[in-house]
C-alpha atoms as a PDB file:
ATOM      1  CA  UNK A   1       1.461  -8.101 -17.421  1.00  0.00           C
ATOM      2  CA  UNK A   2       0.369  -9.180 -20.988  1.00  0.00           C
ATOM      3  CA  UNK A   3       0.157 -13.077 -21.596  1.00  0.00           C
ATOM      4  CA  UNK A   4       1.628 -14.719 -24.492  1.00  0.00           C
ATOM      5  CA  UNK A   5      -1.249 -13.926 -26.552  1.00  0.00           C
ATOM      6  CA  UNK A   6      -1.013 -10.922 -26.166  1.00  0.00           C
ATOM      7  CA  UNK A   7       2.653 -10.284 -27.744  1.00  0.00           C
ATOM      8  CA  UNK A   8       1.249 -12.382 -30.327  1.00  0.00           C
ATOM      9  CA  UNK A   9       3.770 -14.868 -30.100  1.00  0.00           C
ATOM     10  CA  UNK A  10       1.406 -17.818 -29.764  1.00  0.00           C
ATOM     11  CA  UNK A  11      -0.408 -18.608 -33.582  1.00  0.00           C
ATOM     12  CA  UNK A  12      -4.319 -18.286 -33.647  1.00  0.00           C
ATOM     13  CA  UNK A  13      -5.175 -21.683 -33.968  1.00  0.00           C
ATOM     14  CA  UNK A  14      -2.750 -22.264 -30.908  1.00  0.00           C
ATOM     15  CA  UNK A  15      -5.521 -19.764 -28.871  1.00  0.00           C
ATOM     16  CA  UNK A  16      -8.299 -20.772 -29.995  1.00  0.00           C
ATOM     17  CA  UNK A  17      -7.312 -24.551 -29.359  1.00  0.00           C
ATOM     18  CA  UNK A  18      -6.775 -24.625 -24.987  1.00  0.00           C
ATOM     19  CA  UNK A  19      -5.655 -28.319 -25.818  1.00  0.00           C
ATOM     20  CA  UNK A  20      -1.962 -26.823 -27.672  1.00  0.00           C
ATOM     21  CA  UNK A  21       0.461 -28.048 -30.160  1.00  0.00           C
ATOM     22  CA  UNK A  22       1.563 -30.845 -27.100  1.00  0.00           C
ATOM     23  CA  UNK A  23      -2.577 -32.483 -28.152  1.00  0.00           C
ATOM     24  CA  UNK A  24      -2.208 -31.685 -31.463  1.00  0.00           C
ATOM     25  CA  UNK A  25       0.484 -34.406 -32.291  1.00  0.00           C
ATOM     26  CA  UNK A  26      -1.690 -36.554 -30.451  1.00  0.00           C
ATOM     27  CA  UNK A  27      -4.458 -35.701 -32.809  1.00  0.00           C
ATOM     28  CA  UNK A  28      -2.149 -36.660 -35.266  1.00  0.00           C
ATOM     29  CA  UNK A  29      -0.941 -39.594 -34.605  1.00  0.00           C
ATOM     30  CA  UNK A  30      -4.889 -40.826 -35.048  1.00  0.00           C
ATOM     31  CA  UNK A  31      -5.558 -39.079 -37.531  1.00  0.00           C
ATOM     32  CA  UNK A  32      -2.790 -40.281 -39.790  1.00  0.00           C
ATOM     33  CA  UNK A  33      -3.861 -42.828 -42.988  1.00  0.00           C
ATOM     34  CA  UNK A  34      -1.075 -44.841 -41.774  1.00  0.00           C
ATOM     35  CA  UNK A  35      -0.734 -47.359 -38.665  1.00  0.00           C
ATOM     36  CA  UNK A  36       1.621 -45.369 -36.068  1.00  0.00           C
ATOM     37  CA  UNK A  37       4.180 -48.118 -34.215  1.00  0.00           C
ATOM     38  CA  UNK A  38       5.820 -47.135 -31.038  1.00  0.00           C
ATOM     39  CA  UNK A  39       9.356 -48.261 -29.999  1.00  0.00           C
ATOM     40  CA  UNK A  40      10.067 -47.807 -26.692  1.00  0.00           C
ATOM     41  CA  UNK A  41      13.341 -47.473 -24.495  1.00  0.00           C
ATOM     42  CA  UNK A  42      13.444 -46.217 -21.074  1.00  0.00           C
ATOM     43  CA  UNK A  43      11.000 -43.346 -19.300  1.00  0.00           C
ATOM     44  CA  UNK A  44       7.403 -43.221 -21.299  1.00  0.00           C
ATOM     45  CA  UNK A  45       6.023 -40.666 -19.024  1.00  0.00           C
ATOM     46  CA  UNK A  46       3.812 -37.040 -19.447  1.00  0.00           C
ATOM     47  CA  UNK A  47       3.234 -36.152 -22.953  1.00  0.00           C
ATOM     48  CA  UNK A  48       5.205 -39.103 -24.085  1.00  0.00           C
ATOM     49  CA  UNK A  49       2.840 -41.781 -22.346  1.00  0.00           C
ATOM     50  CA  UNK A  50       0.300 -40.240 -24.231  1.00  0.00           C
ATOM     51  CA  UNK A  51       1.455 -40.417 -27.729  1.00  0.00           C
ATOM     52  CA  UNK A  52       2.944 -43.624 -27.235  1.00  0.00           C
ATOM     53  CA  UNK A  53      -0.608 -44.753 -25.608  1.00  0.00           C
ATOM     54  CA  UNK A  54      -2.488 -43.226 -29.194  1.00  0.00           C
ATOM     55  CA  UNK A  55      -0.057 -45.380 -31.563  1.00  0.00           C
ATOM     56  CA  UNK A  56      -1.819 -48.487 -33.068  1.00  0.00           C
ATOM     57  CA  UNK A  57       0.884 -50.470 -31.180  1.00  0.00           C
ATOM     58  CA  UNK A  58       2.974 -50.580 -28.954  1.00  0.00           C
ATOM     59  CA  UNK A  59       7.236 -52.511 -28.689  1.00  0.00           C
ATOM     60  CA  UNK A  60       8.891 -51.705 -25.185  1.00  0.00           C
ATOM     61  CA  UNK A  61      12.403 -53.680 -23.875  1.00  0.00           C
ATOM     62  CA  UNK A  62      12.900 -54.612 -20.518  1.00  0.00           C
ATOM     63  CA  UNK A  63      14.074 -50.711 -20.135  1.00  0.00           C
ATOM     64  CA  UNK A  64      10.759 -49.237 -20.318  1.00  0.00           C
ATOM     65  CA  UNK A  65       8.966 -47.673 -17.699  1.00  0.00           C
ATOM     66  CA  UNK A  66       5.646 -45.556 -18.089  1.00  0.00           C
ATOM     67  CA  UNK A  67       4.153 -43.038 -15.892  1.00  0.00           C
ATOM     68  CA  UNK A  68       1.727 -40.377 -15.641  1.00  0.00           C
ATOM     69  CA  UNK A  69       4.249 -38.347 -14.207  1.00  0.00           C
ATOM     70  CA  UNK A  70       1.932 -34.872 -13.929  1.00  0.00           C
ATOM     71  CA  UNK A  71       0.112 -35.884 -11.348  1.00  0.00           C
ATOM     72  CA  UNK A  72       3.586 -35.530  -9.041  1.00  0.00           C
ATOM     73  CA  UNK A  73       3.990 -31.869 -10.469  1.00  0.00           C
ATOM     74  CA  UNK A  74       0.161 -31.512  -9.443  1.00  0.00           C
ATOM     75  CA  UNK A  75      -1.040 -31.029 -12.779  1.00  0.00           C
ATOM     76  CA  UNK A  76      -3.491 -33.287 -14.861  1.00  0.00           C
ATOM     77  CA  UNK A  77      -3.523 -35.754 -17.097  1.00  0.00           C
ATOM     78  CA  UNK A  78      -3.092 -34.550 -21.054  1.00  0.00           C
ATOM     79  CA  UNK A  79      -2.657 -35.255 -24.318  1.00  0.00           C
ATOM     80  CA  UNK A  80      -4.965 -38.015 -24.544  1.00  0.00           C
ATOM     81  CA  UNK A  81      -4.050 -39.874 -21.541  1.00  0.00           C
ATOM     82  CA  UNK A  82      -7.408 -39.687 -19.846  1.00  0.00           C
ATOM     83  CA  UNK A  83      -9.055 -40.517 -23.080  1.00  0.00           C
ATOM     84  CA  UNK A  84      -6.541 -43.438 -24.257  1.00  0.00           C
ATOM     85  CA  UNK A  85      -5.800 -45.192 -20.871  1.00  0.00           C
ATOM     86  CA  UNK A  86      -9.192 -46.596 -20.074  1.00  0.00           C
ATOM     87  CA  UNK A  87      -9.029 -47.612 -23.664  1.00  0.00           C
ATOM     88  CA  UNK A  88      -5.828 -49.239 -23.679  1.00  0.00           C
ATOM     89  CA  UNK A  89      -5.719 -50.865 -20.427  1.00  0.00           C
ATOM     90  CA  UNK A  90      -8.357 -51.812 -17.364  1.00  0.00           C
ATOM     91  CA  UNK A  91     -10.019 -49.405 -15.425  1.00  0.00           C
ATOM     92  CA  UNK A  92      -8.589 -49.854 -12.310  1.00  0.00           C
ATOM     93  CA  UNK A  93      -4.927 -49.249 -13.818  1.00  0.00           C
ATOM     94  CA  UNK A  94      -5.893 -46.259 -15.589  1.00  0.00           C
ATOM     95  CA  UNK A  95      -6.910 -44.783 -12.162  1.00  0.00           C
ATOM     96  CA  UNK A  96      -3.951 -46.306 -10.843  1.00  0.00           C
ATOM     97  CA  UNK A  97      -1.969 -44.723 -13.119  1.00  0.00           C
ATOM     98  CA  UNK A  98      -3.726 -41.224 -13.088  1.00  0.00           C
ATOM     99  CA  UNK A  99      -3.943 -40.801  -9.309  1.00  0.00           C
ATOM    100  CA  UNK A 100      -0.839 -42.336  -7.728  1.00  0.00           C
ATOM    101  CA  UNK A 101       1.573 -41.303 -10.960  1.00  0.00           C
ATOM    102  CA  UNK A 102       3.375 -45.192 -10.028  1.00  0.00           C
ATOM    103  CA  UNK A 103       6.130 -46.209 -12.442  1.00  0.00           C
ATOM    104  CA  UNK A 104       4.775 -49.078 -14.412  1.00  0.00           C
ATOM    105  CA  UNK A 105       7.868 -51.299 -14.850  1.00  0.00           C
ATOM    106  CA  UNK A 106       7.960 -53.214 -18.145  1.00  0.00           C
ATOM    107  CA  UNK A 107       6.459 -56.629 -17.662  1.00  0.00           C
ATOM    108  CA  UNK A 108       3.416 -54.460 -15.567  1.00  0.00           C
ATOM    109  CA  UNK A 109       2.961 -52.699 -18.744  1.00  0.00           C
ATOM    110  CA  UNK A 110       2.747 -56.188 -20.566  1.00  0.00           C
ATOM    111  CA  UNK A 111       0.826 -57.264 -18.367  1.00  0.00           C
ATOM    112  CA  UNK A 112      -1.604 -54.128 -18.625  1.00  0.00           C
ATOM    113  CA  UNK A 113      -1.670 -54.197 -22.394  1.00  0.00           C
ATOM    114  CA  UNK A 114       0.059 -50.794 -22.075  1.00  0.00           C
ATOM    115  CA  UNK A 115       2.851 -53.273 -23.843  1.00  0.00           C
ATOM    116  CA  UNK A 116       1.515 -55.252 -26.646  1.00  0.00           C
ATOM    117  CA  UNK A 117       5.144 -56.912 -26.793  1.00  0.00           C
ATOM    118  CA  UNK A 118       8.065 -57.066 -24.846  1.00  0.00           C
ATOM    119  CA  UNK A 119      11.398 -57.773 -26.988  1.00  0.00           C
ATOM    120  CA  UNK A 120      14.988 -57.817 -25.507  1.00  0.00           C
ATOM    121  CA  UNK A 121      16.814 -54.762 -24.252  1.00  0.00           C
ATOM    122  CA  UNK A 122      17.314 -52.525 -27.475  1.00  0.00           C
ATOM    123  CA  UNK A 123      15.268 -54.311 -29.815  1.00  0.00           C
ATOM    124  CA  UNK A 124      12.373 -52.599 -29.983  1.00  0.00           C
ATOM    125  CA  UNK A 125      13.121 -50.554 -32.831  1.00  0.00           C
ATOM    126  CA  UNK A 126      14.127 -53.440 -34.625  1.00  0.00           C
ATOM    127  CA  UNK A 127      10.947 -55.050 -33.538  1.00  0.00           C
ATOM    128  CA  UNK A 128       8.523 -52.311 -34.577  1.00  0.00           C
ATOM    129  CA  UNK A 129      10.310 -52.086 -38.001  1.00  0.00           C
ATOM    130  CA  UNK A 130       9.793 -55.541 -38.683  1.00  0.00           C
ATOM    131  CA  UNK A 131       5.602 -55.135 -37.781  1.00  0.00           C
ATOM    132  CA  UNK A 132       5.945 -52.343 -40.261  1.00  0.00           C
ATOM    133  CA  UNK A 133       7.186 -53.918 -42.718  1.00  0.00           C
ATOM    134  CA  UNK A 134       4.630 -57.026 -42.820  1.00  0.00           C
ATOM    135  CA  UNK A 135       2.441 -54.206 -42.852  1.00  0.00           C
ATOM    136  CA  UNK A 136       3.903 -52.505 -45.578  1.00  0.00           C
ATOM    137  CA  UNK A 137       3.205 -55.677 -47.503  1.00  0.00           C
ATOM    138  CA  UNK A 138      -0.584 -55.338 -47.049  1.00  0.00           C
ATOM    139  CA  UNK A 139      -3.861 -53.851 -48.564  1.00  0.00           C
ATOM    140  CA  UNK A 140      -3.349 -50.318 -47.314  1.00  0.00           C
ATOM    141  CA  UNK A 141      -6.607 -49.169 -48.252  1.00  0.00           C
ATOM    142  CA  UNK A 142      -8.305 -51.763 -46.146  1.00  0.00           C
ATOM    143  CA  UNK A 143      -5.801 -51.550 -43.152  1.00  0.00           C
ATOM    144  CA  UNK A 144      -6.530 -47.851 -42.789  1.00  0.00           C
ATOM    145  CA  UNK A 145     -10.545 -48.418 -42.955  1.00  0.00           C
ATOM    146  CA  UNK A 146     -10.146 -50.777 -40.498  1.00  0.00           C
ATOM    147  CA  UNK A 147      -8.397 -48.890 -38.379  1.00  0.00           C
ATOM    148  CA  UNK A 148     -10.260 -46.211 -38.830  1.00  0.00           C
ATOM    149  CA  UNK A 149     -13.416 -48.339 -38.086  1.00  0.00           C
ATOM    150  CA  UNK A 150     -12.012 -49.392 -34.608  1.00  0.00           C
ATOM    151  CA  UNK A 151     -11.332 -45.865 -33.597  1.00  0.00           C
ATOM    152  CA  UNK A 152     -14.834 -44.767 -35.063  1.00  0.00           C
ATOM    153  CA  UNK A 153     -15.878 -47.777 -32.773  1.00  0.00           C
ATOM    154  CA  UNK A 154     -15.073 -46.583 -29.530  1.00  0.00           C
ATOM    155  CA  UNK A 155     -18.066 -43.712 -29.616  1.00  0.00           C
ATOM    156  CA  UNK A 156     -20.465 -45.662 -32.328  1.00  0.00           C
ATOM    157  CA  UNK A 157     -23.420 -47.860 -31.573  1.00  0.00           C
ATOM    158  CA  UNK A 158     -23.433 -51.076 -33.640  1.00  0.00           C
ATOM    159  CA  UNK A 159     -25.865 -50.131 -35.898  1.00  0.00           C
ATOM    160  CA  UNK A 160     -23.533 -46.927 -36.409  1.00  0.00           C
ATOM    161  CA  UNK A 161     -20.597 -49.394 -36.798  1.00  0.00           C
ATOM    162  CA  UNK A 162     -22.581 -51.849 -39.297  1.00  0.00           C
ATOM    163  CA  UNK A 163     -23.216 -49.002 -41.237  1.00  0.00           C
ATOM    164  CA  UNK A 164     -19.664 -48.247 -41.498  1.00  0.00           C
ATOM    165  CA  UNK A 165     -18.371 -51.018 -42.151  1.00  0.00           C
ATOM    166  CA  UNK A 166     -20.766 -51.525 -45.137  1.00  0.00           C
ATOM    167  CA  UNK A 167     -19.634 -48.488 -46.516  1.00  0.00           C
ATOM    168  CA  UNK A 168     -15.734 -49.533 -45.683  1.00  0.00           C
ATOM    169  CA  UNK A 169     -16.496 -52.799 -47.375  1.00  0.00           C
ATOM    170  CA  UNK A 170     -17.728 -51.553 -50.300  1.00  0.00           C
ATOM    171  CA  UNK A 171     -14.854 -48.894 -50.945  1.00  0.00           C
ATOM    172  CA  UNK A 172     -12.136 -51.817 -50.025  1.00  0.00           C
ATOM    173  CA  UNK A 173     -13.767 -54.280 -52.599  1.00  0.00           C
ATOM    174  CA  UNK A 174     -13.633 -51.494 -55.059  1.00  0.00           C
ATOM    175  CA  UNK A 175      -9.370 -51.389 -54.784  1.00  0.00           C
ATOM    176  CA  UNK A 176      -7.160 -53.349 -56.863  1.00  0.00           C
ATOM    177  CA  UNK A 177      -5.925 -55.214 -53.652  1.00  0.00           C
ATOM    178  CA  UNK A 178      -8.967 -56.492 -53.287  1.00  0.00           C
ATOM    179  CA  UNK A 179      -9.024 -58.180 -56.540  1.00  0.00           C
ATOM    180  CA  UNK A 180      -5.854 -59.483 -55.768  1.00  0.00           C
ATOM    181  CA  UNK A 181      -6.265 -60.888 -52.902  1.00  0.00           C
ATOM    182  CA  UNK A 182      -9.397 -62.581 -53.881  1.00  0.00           C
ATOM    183  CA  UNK A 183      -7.483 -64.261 -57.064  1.00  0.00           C
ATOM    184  CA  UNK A 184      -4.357 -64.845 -55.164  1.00  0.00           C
ATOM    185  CA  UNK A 185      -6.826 -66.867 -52.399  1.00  0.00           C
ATOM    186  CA  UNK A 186      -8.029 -68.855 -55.872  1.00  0.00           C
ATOM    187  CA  UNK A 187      -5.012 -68.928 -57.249  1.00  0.00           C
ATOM    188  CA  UNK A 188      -3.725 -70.144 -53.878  1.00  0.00           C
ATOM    189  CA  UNK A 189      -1.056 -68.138 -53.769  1.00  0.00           C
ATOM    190  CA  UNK A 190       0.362 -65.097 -51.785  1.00  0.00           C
ATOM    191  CA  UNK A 191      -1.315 -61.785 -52.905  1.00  0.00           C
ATOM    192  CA  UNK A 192       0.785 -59.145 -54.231  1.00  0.00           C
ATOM    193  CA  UNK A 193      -0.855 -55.483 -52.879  1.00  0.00           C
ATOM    194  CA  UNK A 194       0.199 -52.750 -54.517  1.00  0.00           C
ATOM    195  CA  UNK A 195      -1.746 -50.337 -51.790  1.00  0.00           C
ATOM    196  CA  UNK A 196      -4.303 -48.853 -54.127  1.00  0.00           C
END
């Protein structure tokens, strides 16, 4: 019986990639030059925990649950959830998490960092928006070396990372934010970024 592949209805890079389009987004949610925000309402479980685990942060309401819900099919963990978990949270609840599949109940997430804030039921949209938009307001160019930096982070040694952030620095200072928040700090005023 001929697979997928076979009929050629999966693309190349699809079969030469085992992790799939489902990683991929993951992927891309990192790799973006932009901070990702999640807002989230109700069931964060399978493929869903995981993006919502590889945004830069994280609104839930009292509505949210999350759940590596797989492991109850009897499949494994994916799309970045054994990667981001131990990252996000402690140890123990990542293997919590990945070996019992428990539904984490809001304030647990919270608790867990899995949350990074907890608004009231059907405002976290409204919440996330608002975090974007103080970040709008900000020196883009830096932001996105910085984050950048603290991904790089997670798999650099310091010296790696001090070398980095030299390198950052110098290509941040170079920006006309830069300038302007240096003179607006003189100036004692609020700077006015233009993100460039």
């Amino acid at each position: 019986m001929p697979g997928l592949a076979d009929t050629g209805e999966m693309p190349r890079y699809q079969r030469k990639t085992p992790a799939g389009p489902f990683a991929e987004l993951t992927r891309t949610i990192v790799a973006v030059e932009k901070p990702v925000i999640a807002a989230l309402h109700g069931p964060v479980m399978g493929a869903g925990l995981g993006y919502a685990l590889a945004c830069d942060r994280r609104f839930g309401d009292p509505t949210t649950v999350m759940c590596a819900a797989m492991i109850k099919l009897g499949f494994a963990p994916d799309c970045g959830i054994s990667y981001f978990l131990p990252r996000v949270t402690t140890l123990p609840m990542a293997l919590r998490m990945v070996e019992t599949a428990d539904v984490i109940d809001a304030g647990e997430a919270l608790r867990y960092g899995l949350i990074d804030e907890l608004t009231a039921e059907g405002e976290d949209v409204a919440a996330a928006i608002e975090y974007a938009r103080a970040l709008a307001t900000g020196p883009s160019v830096a932001v996105d070396l910085g984050r950048r930096g603290v991904h790089k982070g997670l798999s650099s040694t310091l010296d790696e990372m001090n070398d980095y952030e030299q390198v950052a620095c110098t290509m941040a200072a170079a920006t006309h934010d830069a300038r302007e928040g240096t003179t607006a700090l003189l100036e004692k005023r609020p700077p006015k970024f233009r993100g460039h």
